[in-house]
N, C-alpha and C. Protein backbone atom coordinates (compact mmCIF):
# COMPACT_ATOMS: atom_id res chain seq x y z
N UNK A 1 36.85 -21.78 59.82
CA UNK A 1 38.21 -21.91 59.35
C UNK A 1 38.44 -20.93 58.20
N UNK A 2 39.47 -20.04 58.45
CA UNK A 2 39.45 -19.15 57.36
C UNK A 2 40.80 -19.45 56.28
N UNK A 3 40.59 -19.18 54.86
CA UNK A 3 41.70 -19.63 54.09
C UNK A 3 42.59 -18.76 53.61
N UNK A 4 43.65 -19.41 52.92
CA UNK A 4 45.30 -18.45 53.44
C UNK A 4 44.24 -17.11 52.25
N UNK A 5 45.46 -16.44 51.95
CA UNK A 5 45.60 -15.48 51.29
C UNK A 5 45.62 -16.37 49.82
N UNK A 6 46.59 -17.24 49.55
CA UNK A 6 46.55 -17.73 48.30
C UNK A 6 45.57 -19.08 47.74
N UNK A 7 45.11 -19.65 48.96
CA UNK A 7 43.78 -20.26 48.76
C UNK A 7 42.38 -19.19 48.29
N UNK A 8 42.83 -18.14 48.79
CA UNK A 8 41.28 -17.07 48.43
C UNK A 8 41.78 -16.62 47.16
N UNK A 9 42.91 -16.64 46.06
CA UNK A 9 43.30 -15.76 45.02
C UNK A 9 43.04 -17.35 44.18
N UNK A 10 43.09 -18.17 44.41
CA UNK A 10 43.04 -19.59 43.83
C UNK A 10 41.81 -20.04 43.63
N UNK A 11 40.74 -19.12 44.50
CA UNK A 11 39.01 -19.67 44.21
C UNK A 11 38.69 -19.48 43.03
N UNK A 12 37.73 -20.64 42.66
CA UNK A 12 36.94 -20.23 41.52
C UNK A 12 35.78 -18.97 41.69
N UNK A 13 35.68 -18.45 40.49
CA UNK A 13 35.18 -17.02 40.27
C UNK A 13 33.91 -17.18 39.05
N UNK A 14 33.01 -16.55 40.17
CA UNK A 14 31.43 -16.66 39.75
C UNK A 14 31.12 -15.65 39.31
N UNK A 15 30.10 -15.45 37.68
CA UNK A 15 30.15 -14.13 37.06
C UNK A 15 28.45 -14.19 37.36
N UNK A 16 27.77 -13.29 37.50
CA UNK A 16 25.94 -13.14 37.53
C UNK A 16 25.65 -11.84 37.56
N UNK A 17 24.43 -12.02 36.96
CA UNK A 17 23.62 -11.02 36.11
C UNK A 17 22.77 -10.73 37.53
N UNK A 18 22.39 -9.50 37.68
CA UNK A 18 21.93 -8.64 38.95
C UNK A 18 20.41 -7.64 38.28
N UNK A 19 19.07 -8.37 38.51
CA UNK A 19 18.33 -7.79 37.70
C UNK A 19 17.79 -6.18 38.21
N UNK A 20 17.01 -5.29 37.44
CA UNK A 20 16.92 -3.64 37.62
C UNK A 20 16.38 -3.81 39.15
N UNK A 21 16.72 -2.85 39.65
CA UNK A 21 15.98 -2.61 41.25
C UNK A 21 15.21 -3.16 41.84
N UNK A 22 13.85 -3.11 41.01
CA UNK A 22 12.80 -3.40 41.47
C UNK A 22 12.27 -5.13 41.14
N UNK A 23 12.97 -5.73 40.47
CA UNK A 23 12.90 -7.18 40.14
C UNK A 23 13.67 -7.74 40.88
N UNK A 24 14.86 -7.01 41.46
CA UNK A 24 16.22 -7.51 42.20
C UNK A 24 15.49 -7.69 43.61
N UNK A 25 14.49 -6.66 43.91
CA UNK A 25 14.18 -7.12 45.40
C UNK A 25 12.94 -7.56 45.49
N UNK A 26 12.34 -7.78 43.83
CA UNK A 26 11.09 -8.90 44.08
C UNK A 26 12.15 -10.30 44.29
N UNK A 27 13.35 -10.84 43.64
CA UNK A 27 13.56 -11.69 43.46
C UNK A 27 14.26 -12.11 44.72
N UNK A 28 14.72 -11.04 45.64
CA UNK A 28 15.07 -11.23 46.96
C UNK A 28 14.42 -11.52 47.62
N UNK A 29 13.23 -10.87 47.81
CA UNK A 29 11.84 -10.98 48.59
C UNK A 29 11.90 -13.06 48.29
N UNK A 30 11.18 -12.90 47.37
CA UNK A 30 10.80 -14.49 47.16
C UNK A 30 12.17 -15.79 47.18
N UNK A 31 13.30 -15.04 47.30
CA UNK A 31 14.11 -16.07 47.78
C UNK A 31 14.33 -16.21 49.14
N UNK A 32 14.12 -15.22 49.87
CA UNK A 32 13.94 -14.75 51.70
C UNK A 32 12.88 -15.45 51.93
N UNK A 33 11.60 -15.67 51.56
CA UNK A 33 10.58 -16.60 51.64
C UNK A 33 10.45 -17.80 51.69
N UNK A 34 11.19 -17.87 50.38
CA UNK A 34 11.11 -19.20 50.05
C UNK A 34 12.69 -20.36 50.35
N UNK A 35 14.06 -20.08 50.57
CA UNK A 35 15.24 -20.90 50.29
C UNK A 35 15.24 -21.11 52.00
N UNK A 36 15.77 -22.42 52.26
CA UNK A 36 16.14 -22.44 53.97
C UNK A 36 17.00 -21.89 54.26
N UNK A 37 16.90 -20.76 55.49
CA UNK A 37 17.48 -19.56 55.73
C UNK A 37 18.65 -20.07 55.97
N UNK A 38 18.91 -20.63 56.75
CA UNK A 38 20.94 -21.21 56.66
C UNK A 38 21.72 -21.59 55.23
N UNK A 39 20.77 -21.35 54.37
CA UNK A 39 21.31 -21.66 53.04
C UNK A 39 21.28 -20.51 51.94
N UNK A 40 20.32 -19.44 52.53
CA UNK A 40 20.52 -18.72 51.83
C UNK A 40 21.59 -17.37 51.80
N UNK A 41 22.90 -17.77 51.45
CA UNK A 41 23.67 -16.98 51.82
C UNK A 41 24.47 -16.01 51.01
N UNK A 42 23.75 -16.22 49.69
CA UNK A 42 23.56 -15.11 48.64
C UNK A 42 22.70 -14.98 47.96
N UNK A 43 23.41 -13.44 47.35
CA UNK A 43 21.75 -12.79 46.81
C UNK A 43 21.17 -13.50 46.08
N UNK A 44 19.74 -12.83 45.65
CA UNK A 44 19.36 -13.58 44.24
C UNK A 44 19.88 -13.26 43.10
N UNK A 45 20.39 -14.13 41.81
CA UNK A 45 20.99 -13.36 40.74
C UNK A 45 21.04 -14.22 39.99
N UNK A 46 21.37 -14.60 38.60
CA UNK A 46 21.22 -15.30 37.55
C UNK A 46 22.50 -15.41 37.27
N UNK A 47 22.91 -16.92 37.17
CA UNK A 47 24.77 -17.34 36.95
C UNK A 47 24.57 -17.27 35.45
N UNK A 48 25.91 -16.89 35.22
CA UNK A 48 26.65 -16.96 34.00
C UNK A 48 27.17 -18.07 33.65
N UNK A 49 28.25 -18.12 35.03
CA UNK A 49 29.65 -18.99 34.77
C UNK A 49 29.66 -19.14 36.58
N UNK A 50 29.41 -20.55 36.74
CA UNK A 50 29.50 -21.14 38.01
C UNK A 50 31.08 -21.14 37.92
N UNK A 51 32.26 -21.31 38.06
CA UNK A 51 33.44 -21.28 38.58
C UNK A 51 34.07 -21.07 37.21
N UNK A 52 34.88 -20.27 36.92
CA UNK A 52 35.95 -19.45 35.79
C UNK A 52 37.27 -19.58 36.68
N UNK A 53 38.28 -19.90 36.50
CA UNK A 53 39.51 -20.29 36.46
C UNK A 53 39.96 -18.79 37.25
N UNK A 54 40.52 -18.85 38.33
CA UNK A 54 41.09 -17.78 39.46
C UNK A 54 42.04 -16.85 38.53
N UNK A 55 42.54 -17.67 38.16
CA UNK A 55 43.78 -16.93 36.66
C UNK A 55 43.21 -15.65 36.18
N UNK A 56 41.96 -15.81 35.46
CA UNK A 56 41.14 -15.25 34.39
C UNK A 56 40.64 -13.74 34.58
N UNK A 57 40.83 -13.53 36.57
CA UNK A 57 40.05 -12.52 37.12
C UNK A 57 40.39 -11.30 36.28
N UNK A 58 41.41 -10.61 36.08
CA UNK A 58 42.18 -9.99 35.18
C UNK A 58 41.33 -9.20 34.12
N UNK A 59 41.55 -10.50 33.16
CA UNK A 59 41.42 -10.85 31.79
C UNK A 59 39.49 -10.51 32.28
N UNK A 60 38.77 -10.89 32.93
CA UNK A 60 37.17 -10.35 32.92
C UNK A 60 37.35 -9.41 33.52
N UNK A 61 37.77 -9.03 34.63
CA UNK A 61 37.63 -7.43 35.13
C UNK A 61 37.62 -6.64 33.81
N UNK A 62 39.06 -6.66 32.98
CA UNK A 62 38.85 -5.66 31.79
C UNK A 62 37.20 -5.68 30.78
N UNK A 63 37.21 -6.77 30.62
CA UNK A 63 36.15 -7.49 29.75
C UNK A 63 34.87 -6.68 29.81
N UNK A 64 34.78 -7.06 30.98
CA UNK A 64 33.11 -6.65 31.80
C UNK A 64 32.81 -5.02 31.56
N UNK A 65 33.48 -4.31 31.86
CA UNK A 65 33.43 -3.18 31.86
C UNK A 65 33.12 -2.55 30.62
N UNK A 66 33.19 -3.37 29.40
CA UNK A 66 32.98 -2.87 27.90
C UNK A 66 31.39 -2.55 27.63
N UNK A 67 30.47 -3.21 28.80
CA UNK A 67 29.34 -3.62 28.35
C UNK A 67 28.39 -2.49 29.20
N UNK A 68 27.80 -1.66 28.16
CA UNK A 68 27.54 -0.96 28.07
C UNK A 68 25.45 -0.94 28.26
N UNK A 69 25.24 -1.33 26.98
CA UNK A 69 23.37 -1.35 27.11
C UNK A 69 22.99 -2.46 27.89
N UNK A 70 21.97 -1.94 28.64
CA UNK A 70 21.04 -3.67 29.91
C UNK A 70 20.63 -4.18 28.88
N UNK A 71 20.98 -5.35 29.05
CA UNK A 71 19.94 -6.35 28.67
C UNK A 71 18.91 -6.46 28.85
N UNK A 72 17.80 -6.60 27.91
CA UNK A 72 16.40 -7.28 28.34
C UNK A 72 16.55 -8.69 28.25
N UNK A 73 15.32 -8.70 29.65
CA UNK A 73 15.45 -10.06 30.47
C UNK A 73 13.97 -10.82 30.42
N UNK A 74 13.73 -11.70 30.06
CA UNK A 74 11.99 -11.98 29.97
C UNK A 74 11.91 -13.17 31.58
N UNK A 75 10.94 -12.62 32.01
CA UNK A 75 11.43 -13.86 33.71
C UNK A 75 9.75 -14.58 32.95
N UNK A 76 10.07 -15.85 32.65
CA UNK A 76 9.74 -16.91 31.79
C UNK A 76 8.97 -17.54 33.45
N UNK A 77 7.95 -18.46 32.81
CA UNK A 77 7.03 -19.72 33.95
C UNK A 77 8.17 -20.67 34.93
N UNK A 78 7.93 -20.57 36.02
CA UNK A 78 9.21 -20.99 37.37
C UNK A 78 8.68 -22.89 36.88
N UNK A 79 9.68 -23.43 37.23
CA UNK A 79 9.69 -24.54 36.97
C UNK A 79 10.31 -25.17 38.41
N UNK A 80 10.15 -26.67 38.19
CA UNK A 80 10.82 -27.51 39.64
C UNK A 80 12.42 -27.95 39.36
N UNK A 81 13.02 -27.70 40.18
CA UNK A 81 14.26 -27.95 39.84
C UNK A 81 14.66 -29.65 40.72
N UNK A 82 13.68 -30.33 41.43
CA UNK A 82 13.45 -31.14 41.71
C UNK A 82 13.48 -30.95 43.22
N UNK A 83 14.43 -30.15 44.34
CA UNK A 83 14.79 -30.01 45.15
C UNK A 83 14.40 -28.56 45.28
N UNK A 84 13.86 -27.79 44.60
CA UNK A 84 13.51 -26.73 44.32
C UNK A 84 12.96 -26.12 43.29
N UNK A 85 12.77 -24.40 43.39
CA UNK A 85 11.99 -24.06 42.25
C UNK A 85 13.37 -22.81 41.50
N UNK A 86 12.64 -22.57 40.35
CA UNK A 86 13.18 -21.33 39.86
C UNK A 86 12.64 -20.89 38.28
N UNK A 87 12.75 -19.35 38.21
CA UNK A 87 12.14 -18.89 36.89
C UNK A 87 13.14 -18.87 35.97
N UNK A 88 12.88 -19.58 34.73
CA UNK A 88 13.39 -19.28 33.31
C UNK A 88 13.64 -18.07 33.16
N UNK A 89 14.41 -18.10 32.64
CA UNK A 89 15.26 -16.48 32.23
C UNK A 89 15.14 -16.75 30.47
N UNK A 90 14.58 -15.88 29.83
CA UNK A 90 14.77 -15.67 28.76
C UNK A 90 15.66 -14.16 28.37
N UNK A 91 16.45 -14.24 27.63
CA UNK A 91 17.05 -13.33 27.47
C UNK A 91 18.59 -13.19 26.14
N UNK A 92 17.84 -13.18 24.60
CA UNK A 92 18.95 -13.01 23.52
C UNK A 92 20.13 -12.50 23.94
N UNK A 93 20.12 -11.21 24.70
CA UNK A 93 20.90 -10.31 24.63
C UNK A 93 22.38 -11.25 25.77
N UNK A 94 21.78 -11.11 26.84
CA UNK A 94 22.95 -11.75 27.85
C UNK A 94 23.01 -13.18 27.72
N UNK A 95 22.37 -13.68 26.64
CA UNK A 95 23.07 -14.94 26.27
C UNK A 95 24.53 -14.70 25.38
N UNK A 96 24.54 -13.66 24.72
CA UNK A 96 25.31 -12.88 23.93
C UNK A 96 26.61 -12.45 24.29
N UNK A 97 25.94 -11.71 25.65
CA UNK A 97 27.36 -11.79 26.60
C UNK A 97 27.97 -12.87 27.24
N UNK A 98 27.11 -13.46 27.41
CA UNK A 98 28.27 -15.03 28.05
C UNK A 98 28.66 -15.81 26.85
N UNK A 99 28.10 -15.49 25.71
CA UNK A 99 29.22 -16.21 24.53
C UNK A 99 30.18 -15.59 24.06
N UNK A 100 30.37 -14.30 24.43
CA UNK A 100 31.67 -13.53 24.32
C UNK A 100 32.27 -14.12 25.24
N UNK A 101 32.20 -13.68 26.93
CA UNK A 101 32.81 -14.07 27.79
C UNK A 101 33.40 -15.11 27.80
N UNK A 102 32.63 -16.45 27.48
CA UNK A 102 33.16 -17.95 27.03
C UNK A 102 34.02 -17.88 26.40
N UNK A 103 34.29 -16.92 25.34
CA UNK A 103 35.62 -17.04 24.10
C UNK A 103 36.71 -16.42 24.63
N UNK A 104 36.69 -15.98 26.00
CA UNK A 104 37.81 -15.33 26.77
C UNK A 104 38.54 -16.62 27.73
N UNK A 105 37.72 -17.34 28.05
CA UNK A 105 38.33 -18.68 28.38
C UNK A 105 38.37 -20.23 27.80
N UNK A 106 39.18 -20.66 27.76
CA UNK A 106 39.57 -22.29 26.99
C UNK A 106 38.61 -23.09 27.52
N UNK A 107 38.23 -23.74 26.37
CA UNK A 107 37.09 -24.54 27.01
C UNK A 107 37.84 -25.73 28.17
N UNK A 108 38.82 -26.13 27.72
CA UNK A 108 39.31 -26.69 28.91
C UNK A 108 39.71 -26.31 29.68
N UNK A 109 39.86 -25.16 29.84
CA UNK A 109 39.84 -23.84 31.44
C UNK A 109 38.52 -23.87 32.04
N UNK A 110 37.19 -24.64 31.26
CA UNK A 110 36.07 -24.00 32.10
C UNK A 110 35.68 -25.48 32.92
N UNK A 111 34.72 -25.43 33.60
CA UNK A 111 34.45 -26.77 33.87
C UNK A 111 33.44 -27.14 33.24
N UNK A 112 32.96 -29.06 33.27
CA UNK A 112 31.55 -29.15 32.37
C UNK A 112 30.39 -28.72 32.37
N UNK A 113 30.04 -28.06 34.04
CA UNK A 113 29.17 -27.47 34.15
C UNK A 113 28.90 -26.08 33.17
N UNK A 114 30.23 -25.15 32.91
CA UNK A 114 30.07 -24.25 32.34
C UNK A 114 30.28 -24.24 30.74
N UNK A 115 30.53 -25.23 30.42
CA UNK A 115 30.80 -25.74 29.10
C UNK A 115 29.73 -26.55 28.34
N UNK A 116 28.66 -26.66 29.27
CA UNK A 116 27.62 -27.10 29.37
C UNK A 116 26.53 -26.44 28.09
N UNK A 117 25.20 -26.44 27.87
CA UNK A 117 24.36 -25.63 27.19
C UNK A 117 23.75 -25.01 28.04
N UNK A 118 23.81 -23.61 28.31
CA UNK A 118 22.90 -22.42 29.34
C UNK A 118 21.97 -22.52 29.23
N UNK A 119 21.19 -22.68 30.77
CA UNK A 119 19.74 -22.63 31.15
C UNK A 119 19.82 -21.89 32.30
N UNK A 120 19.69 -20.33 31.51
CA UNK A 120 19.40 -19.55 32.57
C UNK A 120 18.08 -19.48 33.81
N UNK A 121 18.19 -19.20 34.56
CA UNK A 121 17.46 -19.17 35.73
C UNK A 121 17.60 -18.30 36.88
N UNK A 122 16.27 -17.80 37.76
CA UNK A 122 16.05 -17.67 38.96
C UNK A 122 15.91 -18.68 39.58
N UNK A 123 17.17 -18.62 40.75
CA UNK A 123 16.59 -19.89 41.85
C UNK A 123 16.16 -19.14 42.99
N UNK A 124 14.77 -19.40 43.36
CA UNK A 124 13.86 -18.78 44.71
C UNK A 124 14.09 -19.65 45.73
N UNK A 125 14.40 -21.46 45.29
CA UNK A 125 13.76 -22.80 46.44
C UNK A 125 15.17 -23.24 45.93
N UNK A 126 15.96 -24.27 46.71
CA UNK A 126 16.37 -24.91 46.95
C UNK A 126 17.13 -25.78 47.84
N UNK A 127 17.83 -26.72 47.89
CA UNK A 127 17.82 -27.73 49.12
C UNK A 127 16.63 -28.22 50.42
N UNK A 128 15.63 -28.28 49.58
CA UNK A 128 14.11 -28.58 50.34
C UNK A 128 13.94 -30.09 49.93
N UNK A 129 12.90 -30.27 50.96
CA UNK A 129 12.07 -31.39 49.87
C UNK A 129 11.50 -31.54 48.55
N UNK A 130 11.31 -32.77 48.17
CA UNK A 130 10.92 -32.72 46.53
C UNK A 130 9.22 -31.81 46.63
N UNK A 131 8.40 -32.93 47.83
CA UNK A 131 7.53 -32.56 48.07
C UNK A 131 7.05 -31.19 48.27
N UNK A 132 7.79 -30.11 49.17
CA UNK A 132 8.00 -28.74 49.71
C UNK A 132 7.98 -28.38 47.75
N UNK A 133 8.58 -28.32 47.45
CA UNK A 133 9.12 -28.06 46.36
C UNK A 133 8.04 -27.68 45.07
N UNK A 134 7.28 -28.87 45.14
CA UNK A 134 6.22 -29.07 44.08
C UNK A 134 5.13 -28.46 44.62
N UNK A 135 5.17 -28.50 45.77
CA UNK A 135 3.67 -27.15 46.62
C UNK A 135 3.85 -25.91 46.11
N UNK A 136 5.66 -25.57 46.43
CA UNK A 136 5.50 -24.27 45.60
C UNK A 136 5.35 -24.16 44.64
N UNK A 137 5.29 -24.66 43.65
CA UNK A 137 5.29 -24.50 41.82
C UNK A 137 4.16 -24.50 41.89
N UNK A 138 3.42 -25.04 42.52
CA UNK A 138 1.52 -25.56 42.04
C UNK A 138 1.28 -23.93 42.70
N UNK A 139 1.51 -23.41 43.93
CA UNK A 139 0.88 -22.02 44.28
C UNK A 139 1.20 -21.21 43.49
N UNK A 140 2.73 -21.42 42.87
CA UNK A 140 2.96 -20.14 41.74
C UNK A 140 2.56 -19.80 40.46
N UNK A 141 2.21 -21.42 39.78
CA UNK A 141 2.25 -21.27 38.90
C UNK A 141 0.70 -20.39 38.31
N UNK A 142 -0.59 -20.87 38.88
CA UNK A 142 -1.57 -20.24 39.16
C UNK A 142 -1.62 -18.73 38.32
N UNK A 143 -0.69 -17.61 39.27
CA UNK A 143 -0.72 -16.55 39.57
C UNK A 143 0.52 -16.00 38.06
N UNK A 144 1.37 -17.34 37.86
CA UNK A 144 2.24 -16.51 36.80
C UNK A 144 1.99 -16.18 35.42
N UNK A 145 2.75 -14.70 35.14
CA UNK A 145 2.78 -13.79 33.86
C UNK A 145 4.16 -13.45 33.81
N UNK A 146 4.52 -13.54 32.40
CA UNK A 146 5.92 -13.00 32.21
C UNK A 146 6.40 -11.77 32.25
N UNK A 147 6.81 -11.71 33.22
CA UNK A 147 7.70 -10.35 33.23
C UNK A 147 8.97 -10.19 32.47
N UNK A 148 8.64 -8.80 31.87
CA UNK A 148 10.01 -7.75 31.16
C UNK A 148 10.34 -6.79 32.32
N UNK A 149 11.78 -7.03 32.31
CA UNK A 149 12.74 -6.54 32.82
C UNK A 149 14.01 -6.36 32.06
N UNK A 150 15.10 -5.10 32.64
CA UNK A 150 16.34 -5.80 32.28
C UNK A 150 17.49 -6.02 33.05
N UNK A 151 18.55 -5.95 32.96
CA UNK A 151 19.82 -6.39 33.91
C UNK A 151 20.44 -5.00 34.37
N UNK A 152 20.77 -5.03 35.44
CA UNK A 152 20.92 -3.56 35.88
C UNK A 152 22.68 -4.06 36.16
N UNK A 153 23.38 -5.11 36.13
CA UNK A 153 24.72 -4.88 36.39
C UNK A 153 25.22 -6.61 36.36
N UNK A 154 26.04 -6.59 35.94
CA UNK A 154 27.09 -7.83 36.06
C UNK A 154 28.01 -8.05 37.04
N UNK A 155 27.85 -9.03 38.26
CA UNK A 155 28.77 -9.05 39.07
C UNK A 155 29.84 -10.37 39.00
N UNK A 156 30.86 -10.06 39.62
CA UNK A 156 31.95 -11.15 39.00
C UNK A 156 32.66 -11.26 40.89
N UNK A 157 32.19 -12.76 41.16
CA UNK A 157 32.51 -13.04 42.79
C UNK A 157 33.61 -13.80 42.81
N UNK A 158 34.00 -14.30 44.13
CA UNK A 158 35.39 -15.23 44.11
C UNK A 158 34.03 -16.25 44.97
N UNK A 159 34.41 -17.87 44.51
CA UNK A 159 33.83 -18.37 45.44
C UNK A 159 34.70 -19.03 46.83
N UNK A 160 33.78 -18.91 48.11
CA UNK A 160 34.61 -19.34 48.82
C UNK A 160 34.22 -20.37 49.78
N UNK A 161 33.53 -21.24 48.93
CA UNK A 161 33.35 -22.60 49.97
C UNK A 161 32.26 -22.29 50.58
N UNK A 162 31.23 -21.54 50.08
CA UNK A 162 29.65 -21.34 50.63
C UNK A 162 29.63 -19.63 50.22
N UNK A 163 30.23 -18.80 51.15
CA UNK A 163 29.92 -17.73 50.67
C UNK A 163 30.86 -17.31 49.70
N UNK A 164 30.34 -16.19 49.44
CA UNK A 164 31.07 -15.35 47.80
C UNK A 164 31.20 -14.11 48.07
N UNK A 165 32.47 -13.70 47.58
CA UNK A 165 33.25 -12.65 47.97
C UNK A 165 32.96 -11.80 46.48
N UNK A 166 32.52 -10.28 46.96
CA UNK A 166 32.11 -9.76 45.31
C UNK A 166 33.26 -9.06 44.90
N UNK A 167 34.11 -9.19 43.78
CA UNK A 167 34.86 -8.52 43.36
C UNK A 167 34.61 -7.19 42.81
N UNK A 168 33.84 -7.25 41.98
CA UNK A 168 33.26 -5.97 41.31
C UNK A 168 31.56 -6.36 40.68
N UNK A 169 31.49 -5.06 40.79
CA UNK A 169 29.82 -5.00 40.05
C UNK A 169 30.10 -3.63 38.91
N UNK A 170 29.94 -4.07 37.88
CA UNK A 170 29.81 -3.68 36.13
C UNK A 170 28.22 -2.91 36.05
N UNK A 171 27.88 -1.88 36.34
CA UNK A 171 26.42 -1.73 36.13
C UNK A 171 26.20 -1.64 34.27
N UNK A 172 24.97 -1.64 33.85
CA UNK A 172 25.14 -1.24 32.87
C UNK A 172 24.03 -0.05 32.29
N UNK A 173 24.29 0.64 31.11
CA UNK A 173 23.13 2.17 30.88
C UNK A 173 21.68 1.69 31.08
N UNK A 174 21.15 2.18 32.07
CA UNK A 174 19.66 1.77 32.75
C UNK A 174 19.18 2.00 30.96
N UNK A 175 17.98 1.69 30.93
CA UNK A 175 16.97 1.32 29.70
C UNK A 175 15.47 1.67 29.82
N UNK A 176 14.58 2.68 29.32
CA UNK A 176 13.69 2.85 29.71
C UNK A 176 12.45 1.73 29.17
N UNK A 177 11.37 0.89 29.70
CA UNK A 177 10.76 -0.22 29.37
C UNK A 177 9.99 0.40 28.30
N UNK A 178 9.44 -0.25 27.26
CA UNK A 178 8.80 0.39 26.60
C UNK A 178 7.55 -1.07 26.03
């Protein structure tokens, strides 16, 4: 069933952080592995802002574009999300940017989820068993070290009732690791 024209300008609008190349398609890789394939129907990427007010698109298109240096990103020990897994995101910098971004919308424009306290994350697993779930954390955890990385671009989607429509992608000045 496809929706009108003004049901798709009326979706809520998903902002996420898109990590450098080569983390972007480790983090693809292990979500292709790991999420049940009928469910995995977007990329891997780290939310900002689960649904921002359709209004607002505007007002962040301009926004986004200001942001200039990547963020460094620390991909922190994967944890169980109970139904799944995913890695901690540590990261000062793009916490920074979503507290700007936040001051561009009313807190009663956002919902509680996004009004919430941020716990950034990679999600690799979800909608599994609890059981499925905790197998993977025990194989991963083994093998994990924190990786430095940083954010290679900010994308800002429309959501549409499962899949997500990308409005724009914001890259930002690559960063050499040091």
């Amino acid at each position: 069933m496809s929706q009108s024209l003004s049901e798709k300008q009326d979706a809520p609008l998903i902002l996420t952080l898109e990590l450098e190349q080569s983390m972007q398609d480790w983090a693809q890789s292990m979500r292709d592995r790991h999420f049940p394939q009928d469910r995995n129907i977007v990329p891997a990427h780290i939310t900002l802002f689960h649904a921002l007010p359709a209004d607002y698109a505007d007002t962040l298109l301009t926004h986004l574009t200001g942001y200039q240096r990547a963020p460094c990103v620390t991909i922190e020990a994967p944890f169980l999300l109970g139904r799944g897994v995913a890695y901690r995101i540590l990261s000062p910098e793009i916490k920074a940017v979503r507290e700007e971004i936040a001051d561009l919308v009313p807190p009663e424009r956002r919902t509680a989820q996004d009004r919430a306290r941020w716990h950034p994350h990679l999600t690799i697993q979800n909608k599994v068993t609890p059981q499925k779930a905790r197998e993977l954390l025990e194989n991963l955890l083994p093998a994990y070290r924190p990786v430095r990385t940083y954010g290679a671009a900010l994308r800002l989607w429309r959501y549409l009732g499962g899949p997500w429509e990308l409005l724009v992608r914001t890259p930002f000045t690559p960063r050499s690791h040091s």
